[in-house]
N, C-alpha and C. Protein backbone atom coordinates (compact mmCIF):
# COMPACT_ATOMS: atom_id res chain seq x y z
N UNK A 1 0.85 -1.18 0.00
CA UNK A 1 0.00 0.00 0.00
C UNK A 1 0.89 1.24 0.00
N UNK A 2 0.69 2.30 -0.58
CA UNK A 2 0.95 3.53 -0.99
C UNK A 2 0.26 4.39 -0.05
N UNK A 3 0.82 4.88 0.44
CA UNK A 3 0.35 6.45 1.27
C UNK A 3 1.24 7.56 1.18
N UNK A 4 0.47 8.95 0.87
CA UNK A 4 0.56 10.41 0.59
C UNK A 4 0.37 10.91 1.81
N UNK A 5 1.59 11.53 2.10
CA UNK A 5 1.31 13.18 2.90
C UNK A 5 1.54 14.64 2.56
N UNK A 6 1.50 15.21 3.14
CA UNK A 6 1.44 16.99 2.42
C UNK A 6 2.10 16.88 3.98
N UNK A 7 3.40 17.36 4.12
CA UNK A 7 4.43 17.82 5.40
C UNK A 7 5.32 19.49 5.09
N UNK A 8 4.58 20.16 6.21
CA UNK A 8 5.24 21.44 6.34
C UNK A 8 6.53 21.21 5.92
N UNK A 9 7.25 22.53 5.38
CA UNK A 9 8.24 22.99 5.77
C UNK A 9 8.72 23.15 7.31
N UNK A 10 10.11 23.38 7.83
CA UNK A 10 10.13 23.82 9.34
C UNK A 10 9.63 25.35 9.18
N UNK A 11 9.75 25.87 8.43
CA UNK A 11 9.49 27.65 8.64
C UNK A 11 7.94 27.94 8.09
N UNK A 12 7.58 26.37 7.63
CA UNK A 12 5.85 26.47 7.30
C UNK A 12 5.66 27.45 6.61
N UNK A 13 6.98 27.70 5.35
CA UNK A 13 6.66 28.59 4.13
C UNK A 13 6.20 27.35 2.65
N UNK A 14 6.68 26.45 2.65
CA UNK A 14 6.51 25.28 1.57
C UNK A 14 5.79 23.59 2.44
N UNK A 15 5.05 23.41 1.55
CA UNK A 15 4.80 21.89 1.77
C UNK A 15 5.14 20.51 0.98
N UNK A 16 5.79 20.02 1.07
CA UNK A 16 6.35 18.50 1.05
C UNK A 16 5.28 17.56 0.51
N UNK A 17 5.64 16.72 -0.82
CA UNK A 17 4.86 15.53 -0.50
C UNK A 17 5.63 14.51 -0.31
N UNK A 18 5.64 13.64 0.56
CA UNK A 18 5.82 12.36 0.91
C UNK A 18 5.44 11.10 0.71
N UNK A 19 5.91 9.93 -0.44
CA UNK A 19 5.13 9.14 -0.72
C UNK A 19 6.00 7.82 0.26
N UNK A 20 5.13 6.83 0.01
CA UNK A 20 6.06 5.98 0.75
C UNK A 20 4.95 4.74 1.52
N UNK A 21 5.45 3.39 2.05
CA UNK A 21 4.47 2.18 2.31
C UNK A 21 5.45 0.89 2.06
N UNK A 22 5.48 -0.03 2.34
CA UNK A 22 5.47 -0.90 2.26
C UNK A 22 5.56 -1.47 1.03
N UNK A 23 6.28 -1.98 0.27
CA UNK A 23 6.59 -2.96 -1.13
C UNK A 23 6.20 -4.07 -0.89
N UNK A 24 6.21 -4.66 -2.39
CA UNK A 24 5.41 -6.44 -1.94
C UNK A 24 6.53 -7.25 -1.58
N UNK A 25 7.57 -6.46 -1.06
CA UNK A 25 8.35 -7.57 -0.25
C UNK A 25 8.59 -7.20 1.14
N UNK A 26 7.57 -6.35 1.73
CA UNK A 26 7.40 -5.41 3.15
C UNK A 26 8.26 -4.85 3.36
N UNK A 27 9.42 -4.31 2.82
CA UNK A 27 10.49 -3.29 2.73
C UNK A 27 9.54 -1.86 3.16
N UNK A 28 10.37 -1.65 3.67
CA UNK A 28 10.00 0.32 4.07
C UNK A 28 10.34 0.92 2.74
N UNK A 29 9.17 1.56 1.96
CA UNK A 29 10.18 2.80 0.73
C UNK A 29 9.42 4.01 0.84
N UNK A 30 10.62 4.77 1.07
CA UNK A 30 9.79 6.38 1.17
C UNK A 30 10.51 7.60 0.28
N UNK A 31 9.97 8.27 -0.76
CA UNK A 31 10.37 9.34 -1.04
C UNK A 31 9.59 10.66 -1.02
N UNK A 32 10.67 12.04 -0.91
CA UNK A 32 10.16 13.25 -0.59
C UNK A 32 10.89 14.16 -1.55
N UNK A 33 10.09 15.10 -1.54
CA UNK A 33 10.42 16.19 -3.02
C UNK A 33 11.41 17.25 -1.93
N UNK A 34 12.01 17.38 -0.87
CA UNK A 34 12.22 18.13 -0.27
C UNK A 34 14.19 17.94 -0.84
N UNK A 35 14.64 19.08 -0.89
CA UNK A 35 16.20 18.99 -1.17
C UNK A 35 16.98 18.10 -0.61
N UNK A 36 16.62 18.09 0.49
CA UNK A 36 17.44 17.13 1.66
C UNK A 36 17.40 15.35 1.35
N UNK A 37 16.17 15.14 1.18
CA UNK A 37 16.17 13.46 0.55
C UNK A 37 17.11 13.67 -0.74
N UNK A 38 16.62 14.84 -1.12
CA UNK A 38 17.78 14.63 -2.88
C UNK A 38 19.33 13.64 -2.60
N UNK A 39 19.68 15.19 -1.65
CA UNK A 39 20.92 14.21 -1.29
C UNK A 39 21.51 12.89 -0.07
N UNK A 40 20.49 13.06 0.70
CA UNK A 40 20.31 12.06 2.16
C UNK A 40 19.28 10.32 1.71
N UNK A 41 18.59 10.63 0.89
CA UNK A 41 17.77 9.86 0.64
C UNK A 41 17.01 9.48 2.01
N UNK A 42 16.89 10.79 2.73
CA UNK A 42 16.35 10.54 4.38
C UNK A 42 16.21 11.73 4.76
N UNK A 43 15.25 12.67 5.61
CA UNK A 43 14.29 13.68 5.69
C UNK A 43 13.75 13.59 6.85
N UNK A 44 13.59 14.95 7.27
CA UNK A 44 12.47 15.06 8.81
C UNK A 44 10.97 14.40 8.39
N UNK A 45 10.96 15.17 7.19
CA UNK A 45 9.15 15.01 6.13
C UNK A 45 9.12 13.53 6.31
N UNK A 46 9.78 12.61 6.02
CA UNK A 46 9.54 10.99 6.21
C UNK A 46 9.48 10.73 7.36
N UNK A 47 10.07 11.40 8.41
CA UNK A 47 10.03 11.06 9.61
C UNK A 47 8.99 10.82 10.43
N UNK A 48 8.29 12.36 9.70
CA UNK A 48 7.14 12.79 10.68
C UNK A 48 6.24 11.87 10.01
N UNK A 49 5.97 11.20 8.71
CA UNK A 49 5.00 10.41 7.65
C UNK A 49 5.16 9.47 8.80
N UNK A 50 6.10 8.86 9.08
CA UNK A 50 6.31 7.74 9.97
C UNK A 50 5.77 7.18 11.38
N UNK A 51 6.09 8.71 11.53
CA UNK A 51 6.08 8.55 13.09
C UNK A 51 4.26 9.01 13.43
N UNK A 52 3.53 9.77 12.04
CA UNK A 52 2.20 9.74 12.01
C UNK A 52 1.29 8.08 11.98
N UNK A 53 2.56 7.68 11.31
CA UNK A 53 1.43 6.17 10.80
C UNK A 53 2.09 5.38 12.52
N UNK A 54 2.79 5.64 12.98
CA UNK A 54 3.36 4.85 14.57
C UNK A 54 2.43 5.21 15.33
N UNK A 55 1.69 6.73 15.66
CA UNK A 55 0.92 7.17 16.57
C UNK A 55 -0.41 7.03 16.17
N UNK A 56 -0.50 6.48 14.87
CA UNK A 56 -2.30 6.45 14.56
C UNK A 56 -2.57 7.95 13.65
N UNK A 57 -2.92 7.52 12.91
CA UNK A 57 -3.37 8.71 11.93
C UNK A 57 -4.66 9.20 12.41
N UNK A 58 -4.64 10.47 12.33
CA UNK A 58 -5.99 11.18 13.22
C UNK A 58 -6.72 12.15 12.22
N UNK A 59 -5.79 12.06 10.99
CA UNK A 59 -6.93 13.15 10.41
C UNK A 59 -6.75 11.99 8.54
N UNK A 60 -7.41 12.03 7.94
CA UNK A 60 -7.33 11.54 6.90
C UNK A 60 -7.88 12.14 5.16
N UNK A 61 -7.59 12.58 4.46
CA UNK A 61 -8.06 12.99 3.47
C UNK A 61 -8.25 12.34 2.59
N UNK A 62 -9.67 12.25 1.49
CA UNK A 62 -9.04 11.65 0.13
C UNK A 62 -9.12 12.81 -0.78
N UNK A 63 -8.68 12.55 -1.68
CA UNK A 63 -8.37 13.59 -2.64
C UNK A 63 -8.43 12.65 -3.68
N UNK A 64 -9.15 13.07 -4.85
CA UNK A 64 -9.31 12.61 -6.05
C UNK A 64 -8.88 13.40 -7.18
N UNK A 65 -7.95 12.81 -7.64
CA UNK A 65 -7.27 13.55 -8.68
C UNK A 65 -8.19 13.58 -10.02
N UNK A 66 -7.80 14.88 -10.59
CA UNK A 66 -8.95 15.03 -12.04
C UNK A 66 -8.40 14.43 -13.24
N UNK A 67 -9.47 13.89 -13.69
CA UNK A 67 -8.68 13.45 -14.67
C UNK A 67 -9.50 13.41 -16.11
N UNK A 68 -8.54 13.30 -17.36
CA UNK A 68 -8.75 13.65 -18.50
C UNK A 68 -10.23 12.84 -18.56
N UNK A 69 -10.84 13.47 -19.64
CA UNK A 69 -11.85 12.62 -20.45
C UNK A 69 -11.64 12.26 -21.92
């Protein structure tokens, strides 16, 4: 399974998306558009994705993307 977050910036001027879940071989894979994964391949933004899905997710969105006809 695939799960999306939208994660502040620290100065909460930009927002982050975070994709990331489980592979069909239960591997952890997570990537983030934020500079820092560019070069770390590791991020606060994944952290917090993480440490949201550890404490129970409390708010949930769906969002349906538009799409062509």
């Amino acid at each position: 399974m695939t799960l999306k977050f939208q994660i502040a910036s620290s100065d909460r001027t930009k927002v982050y998306t975070v994709v990331g879940g489980l592979d069909g071989d239960g591997e952890s894979n997570w990537q983030c558009q934020c500079i820092g994964y560019s070069y770390r391949r590791r991020c606060r933004h994944i952290l917090a994705a993480m440490q949201a899905i550890d404490n129970g997710i409390q708010k949930v969105e769906v969002l349906q993307e538009k799409q062509d006809d």
